[in-house]
N, C-alpha and C. Protein backbone atom coordinates (compact mmCIF):
# COMPACT_ATOMS: atom_id res chain seq x y z
N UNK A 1 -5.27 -2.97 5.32
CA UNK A 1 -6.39 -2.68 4.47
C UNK A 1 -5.95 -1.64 3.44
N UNK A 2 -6.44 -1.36 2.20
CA UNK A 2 -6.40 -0.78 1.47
C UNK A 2 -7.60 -0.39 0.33
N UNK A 3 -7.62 0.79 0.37
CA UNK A 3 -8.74 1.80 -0.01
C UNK A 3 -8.38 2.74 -0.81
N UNK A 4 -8.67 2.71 -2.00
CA UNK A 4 -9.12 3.01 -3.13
C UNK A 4 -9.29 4.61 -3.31
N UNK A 5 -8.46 6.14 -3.48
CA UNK A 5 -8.25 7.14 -3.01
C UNK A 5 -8.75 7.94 -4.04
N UNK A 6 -9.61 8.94 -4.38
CA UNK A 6 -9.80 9.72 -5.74
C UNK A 6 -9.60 10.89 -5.62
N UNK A 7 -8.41 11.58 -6.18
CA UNK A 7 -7.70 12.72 -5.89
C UNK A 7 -8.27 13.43 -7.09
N UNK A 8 -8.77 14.66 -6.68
CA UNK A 8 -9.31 15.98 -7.86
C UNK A 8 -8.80 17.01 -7.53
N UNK A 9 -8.48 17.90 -8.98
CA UNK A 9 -7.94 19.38 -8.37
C UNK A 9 -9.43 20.31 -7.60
N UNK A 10 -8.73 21.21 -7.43
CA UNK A 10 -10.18 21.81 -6.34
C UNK A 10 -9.99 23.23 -7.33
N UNK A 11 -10.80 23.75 -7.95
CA UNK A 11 -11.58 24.55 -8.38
C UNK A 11 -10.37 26.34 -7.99
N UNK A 12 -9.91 26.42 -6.54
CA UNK A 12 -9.68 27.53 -6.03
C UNK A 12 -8.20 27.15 -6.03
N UNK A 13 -7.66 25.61 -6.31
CA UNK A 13 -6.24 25.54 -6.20
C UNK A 13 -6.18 24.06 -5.12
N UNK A 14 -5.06 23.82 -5.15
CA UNK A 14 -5.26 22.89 -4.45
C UNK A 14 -6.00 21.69 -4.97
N UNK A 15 -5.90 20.07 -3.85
CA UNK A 15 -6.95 19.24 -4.13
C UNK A 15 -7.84 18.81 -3.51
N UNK A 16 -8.47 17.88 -3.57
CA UNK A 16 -9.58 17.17 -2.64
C UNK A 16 -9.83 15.90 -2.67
N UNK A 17 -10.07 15.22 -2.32
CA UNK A 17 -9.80 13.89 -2.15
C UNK A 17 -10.99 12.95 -0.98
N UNK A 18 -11.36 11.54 -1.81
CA UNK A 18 -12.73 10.97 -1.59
C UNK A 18 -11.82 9.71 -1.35
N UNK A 19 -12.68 8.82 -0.76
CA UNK A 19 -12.58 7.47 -0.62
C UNK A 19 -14.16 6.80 -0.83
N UNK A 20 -14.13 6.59 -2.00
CA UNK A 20 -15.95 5.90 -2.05
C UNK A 20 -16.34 4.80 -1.34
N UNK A 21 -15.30 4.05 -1.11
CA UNK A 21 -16.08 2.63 0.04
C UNK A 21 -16.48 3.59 1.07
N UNK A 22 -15.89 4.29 1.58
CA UNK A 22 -16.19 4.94 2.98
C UNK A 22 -17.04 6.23 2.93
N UNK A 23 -18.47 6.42 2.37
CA UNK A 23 -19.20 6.91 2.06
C UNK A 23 -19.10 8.42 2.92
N UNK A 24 -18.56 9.68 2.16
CA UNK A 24 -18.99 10.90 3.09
C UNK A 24 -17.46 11.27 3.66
N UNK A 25 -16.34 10.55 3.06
CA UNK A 25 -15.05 10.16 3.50
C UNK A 25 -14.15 11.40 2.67
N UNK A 26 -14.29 12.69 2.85
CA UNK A 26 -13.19 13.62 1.93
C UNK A 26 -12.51 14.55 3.17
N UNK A 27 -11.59 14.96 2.02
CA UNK A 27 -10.78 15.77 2.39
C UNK A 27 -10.26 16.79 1.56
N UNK A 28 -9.22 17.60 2.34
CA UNK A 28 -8.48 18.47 1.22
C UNK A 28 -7.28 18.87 1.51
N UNK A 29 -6.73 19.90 0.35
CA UNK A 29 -5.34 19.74 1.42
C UNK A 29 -4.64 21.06 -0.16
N UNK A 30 -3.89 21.51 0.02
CA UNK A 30 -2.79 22.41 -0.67
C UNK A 30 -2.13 21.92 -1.63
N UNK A 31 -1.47 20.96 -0.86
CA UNK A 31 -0.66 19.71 -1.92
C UNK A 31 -1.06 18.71 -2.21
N UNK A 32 -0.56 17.29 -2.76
CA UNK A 32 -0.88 16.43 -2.81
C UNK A 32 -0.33 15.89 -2.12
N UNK A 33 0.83 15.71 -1.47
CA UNK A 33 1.05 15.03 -0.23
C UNK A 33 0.39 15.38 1.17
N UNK A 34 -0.45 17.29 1.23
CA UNK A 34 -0.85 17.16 2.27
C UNK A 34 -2.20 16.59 2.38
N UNK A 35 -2.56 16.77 0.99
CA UNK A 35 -4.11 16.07 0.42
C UNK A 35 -3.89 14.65 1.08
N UNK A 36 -3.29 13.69 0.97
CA UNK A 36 -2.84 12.35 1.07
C UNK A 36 -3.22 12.18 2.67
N UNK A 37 -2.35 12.78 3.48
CA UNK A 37 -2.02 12.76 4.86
C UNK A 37 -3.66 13.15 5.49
N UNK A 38 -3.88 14.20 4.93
CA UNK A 38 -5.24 14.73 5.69
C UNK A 38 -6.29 13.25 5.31
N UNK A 39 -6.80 13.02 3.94
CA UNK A 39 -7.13 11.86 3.18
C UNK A 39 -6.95 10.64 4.90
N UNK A 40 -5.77 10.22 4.77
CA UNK A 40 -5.56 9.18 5.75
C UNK A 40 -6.03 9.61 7.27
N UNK A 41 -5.69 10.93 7.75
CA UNK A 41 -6.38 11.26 9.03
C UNK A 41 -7.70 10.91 9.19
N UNK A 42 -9.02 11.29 7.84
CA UNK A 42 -10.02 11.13 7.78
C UNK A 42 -11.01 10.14 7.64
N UNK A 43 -10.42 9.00 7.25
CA UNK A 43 -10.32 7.63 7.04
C UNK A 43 -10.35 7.06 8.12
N UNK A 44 -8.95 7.23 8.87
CA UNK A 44 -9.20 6.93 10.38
C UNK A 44 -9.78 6.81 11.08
N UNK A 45 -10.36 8.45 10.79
CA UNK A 45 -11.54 8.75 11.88
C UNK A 45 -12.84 8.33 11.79
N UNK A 46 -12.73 8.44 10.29
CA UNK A 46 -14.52 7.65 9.53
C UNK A 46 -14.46 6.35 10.47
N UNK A 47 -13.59 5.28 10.38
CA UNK A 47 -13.65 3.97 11.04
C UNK A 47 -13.87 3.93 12.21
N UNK A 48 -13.52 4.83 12.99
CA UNK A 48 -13.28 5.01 14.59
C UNK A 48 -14.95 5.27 14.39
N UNK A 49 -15.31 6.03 13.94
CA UNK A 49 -16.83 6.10 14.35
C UNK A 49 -17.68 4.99 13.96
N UNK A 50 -16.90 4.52 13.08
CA UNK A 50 -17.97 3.09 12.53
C UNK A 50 -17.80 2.36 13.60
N UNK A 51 -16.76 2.35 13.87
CA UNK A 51 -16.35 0.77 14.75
C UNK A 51 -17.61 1.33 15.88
N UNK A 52 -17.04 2.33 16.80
CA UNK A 52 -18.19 2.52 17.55
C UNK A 52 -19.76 2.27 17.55
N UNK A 53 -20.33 2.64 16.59
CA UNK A 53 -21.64 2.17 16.03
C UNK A 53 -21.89 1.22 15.69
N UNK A 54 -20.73 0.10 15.75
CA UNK A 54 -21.05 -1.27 15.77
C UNK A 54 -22.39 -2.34 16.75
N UNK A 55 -22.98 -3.34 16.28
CA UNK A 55 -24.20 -3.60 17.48
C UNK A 55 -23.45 -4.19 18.18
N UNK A 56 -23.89 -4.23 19.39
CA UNK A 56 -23.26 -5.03 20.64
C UNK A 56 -24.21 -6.08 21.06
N UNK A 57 -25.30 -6.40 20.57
CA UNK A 57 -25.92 -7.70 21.05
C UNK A 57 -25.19 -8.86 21.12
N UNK A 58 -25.67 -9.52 21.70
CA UNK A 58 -25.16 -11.04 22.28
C UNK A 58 -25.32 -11.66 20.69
N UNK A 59 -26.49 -12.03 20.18
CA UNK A 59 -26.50 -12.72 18.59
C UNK A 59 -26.28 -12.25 17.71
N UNK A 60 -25.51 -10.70 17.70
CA UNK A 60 -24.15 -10.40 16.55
C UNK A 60 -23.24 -11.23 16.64
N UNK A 61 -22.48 -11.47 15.27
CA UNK A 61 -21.18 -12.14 15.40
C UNK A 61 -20.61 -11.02 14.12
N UNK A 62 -19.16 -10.40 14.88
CA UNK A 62 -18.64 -9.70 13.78
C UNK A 62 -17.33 -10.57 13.13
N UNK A 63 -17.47 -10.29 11.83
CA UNK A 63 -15.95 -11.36 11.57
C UNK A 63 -15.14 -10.25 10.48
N UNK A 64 -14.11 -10.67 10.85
CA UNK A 64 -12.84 -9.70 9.28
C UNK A 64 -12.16 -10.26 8.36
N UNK A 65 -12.77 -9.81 7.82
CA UNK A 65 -11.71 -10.30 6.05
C UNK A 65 -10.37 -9.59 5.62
N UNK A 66 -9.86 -10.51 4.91
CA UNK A 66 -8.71 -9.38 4.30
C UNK A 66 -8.94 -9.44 3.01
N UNK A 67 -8.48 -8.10 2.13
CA UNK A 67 -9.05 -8.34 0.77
C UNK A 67 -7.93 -7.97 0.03
């Protein structure tokens, strides 16, 4: 999968960094490589909680795309 990353400087130094598909999805970081890394930790984790909150009824059907 691949997601769409919007890197800004941050005001005090440093950057910060959004992923808009994944609503509420930031981070920050010193550098831009640690911006990146943290970015991807958070992402992660956003999904891990989605997946969880997924419905579990019997007449869900979940399916995956690739895009």
């Amino acid at each position: 999968m691949k997601l769409r990353v919007l890197v800004h400087p941050a005001e005090e130094g440093g950057y910060w960094a959004e992923i808009p598909a994944l609503s509420g999805c930031v981070s920050e970081g010193e550098t831009y490589e640690e911006t990146m890394a943290n970015i991807l930790e958070a992402a992660e984790g956003w999904l891990a909680v989605a997946i969880e909150q997924l419905p579990t009824e019997d007449r869900v059907q979940i399916a995956e795309i690739e895009l």
